[in-house]
N, C-alpha and C. Protein backbone atom coordinates (compact mmCIF):
# COMPACT_ATOMS: atom_id res chain seq x y z
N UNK A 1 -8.10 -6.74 8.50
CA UNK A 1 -8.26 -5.74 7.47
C UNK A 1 -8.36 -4.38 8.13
N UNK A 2 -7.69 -3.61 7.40
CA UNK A 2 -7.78 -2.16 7.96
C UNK A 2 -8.37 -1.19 7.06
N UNK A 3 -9.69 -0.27 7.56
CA UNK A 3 -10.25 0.54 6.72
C UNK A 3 -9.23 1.92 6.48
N UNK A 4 -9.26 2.14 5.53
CA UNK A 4 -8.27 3.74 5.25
C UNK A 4 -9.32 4.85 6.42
N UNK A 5 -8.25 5.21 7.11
CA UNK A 5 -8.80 6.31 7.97
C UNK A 5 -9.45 7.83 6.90
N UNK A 6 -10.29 8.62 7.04
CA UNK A 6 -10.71 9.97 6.42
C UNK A 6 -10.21 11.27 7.36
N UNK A 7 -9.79 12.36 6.09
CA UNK A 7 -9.62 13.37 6.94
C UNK A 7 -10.66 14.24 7.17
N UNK A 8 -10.91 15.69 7.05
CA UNK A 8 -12.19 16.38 7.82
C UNK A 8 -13.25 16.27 6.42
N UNK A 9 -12.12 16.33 5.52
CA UNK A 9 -12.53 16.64 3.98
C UNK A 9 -13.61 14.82 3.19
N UNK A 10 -13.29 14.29 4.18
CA UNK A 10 -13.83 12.49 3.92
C UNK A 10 -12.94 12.44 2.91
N UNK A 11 -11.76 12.54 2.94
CA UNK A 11 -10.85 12.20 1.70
C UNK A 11 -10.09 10.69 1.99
N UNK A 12 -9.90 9.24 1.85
CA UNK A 12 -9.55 8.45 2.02
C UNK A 12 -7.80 8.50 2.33
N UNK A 13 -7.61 8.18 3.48
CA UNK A 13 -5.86 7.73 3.39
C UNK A 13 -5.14 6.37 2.43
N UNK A 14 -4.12 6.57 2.50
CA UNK A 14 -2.86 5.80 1.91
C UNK A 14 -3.54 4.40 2.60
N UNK A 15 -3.79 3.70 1.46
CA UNK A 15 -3.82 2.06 2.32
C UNK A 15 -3.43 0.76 0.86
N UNK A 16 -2.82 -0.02 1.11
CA UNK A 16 -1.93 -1.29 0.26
C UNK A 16 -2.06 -2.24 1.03
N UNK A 17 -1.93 -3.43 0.31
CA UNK A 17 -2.03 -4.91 0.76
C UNK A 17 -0.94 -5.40 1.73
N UNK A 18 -1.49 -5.77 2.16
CA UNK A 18 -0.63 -6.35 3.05
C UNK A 18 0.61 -7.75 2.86
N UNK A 19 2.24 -7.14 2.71
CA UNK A 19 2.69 -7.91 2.15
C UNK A 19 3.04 -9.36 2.30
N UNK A 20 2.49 -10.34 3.49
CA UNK A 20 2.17 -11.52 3.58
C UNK A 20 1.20 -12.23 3.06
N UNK A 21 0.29 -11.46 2.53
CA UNK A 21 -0.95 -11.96 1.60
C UNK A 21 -0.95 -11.60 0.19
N UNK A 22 -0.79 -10.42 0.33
CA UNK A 22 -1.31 -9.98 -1.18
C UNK A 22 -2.62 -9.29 -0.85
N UNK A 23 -3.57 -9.60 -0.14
CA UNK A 23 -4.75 -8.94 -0.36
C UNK A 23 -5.53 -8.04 0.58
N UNK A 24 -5.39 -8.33 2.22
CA UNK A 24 -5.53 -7.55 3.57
C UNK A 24 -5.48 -6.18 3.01
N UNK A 25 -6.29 -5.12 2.86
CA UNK A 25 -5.68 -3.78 3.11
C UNK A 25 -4.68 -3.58 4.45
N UNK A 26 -3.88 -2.19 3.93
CA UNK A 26 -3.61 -2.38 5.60
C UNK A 26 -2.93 -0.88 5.12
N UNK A 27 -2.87 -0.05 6.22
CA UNK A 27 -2.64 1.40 6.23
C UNK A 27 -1.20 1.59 6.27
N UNK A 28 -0.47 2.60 5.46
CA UNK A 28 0.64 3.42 5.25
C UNK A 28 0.46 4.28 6.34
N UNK A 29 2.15 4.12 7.38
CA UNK A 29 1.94 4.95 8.64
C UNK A 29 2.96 6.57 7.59
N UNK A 30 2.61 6.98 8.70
CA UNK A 30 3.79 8.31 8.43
C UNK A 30 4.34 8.86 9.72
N UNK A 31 5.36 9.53 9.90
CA UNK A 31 5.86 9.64 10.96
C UNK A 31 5.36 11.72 11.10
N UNK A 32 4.35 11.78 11.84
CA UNK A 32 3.73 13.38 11.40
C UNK A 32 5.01 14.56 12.01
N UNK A 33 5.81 14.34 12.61
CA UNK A 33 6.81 14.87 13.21
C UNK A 33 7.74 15.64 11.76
N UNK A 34 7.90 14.79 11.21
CA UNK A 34 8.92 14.87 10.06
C UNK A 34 8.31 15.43 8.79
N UNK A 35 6.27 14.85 8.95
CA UNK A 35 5.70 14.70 7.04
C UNK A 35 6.43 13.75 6.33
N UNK A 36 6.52 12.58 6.66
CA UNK A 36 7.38 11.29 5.91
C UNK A 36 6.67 10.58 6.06
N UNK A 37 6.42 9.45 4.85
CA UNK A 37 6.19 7.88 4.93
C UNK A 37 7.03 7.37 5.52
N UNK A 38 6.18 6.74 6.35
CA UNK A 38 7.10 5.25 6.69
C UNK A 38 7.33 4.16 6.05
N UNK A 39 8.79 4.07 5.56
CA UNK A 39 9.05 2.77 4.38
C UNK A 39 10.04 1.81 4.72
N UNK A 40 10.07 0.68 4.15
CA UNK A 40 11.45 -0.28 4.38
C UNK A 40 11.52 -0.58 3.02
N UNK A 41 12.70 0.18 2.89
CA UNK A 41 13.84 -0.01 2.22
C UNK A 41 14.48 -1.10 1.68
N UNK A 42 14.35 -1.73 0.21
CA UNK A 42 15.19 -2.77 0.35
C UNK A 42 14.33 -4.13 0.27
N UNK A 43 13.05 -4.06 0.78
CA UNK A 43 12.63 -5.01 1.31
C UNK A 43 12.00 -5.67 -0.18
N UNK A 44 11.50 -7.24 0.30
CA UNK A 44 10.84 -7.76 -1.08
C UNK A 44 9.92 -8.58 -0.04
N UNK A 45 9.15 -9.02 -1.34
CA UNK A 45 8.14 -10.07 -0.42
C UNK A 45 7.98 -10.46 -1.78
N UNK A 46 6.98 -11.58 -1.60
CA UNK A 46 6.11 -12.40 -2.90
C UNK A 46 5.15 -12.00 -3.86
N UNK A 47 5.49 -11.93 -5.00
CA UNK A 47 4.12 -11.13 -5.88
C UNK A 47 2.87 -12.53 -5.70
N UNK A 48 1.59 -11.93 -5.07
CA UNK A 48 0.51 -12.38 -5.44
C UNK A 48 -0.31 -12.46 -6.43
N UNK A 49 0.52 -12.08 -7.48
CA UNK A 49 -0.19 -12.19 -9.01
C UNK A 49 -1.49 -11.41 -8.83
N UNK A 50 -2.01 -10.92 -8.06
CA UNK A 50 -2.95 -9.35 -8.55
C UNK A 50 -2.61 -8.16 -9.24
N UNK A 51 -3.90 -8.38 -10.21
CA UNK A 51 -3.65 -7.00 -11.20
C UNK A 51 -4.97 -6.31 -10.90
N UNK A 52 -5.65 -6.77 -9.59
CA UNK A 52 -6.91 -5.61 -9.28
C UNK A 52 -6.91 -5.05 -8.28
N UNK A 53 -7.28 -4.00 -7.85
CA UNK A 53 -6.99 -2.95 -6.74
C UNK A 53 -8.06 -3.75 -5.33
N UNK A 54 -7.47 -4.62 -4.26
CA UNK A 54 -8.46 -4.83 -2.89
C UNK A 54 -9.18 -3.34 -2.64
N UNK A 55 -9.53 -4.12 -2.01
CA UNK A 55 -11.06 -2.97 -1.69
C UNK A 55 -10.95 -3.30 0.35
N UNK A 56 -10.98 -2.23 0.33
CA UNK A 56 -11.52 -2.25 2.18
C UNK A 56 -13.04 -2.30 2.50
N UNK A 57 -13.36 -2.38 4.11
CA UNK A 57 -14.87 -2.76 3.92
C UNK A 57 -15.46 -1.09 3.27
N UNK A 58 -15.16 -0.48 3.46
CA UNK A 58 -15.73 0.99 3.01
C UNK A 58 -15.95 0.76 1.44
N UNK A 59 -15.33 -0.17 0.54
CA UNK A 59 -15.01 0.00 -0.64
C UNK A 59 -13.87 0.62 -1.54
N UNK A 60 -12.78 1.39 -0.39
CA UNK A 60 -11.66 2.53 -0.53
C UNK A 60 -10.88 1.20 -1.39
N UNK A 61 -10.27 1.75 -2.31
CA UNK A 61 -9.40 0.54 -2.55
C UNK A 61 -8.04 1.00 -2.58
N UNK A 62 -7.36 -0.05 -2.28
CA UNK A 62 -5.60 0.03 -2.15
C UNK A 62 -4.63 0.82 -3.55
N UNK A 63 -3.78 1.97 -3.03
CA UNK A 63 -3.03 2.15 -4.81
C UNK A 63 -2.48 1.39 -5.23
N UNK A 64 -2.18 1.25 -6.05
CA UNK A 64 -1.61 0.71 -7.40
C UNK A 64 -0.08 1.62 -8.20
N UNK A 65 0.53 0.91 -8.64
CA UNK A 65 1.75 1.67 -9.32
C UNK A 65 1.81 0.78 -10.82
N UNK A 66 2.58 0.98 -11.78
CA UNK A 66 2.24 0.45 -13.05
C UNK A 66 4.24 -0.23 -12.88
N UNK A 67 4.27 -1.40 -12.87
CA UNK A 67 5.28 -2.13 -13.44
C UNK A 67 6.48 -1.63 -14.22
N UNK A 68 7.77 -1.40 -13.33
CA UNK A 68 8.99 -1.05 -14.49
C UNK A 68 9.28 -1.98 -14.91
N UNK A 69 8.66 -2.67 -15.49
CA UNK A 69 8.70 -3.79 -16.66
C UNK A 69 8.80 -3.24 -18.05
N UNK A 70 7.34 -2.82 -17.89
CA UNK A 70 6.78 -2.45 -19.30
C UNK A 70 5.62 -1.37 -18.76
N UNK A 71 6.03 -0.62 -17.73
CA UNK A 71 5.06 0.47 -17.80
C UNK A 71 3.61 0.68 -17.94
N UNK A 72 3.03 -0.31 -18.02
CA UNK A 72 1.34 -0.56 -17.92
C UNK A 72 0.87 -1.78 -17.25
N UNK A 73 1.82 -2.63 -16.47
CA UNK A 73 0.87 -3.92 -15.75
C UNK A 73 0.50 -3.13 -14.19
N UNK A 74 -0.61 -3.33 -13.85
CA UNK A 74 -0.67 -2.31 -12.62
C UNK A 74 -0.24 -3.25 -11.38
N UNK A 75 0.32 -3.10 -10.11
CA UNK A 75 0.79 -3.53 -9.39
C UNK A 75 0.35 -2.88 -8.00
N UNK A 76 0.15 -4.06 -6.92
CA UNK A 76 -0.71 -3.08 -5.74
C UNK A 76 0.63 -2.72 -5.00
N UNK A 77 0.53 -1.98 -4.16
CA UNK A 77 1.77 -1.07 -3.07
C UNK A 77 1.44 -2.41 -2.01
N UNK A 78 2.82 -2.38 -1.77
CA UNK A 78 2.66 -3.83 -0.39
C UNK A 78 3.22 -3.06 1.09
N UNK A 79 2.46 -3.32 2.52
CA UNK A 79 2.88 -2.68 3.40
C UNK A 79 3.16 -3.70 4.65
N UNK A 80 4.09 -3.56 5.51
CA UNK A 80 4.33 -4.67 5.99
C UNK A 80 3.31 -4.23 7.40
N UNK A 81 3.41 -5.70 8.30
CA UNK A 81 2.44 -5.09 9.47
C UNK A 81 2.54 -4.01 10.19
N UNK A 82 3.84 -3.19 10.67
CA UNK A 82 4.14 -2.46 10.76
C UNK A 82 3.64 -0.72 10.57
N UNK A 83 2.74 -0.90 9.28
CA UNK A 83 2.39 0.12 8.17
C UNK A 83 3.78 0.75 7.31
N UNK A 84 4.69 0.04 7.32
CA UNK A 84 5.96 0.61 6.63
C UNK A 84 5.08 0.25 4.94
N UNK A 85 5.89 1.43 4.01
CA UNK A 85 5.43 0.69 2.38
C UNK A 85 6.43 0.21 2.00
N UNK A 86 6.42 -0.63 1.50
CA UNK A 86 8.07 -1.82 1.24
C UNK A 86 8.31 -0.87 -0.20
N UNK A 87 9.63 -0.47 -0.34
CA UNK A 87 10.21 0.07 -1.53
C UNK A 87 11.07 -0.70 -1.34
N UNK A 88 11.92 -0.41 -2.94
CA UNK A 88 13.23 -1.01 -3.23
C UNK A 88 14.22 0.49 -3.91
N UNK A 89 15.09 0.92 -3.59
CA UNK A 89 15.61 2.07 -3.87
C UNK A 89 17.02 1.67 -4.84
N UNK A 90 17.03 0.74 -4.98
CA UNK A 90 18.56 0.16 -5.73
C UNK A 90 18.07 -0.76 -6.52
């Protein structure tokens, strides 16, 4: 499990489940060179049927995005070990 790192402000970073589980927090890298997330593209993994936000040991919990389904099932952000955030762009 990975706690979301804080900046000077104690403001919590980017952190999502980890997409072999479903539930691990685990931190969104960025590449600071550029100001970019680091993402893979394309990628899928397994829905773990969670509709509640993990929690790290701090209590920080993982975001959430709402389902282009139907626009209100909430869905956690999945990140691979890496810290990439798995999107799908197509």
């Amino acid at each position: 499990m990975a706690n979301a790192s804080r900046d000077n402000n104690n403001i919590p970073t980017m952190i999502g489940v980890l997409n072999t589980d479903g539930t691990t927090p685990t931190k969104v890298q960025a590449t600071a060179s550029a100001n970019t997330i680091k993402v893979s593209d394309g990628s899928t993994g397994s829905d773990f049927g969670a509709d509640h936000a993990a929690r790290d040991a701090n209590n920080v919990p993982v975001l959430m995005a709402v389902s282009s389904t139907d626009g209100s099932t909430p869905v956690p952000l999945y990140v691979d070990s890496d810290g990439n955030l798995l999107v799908k762009s197509t």
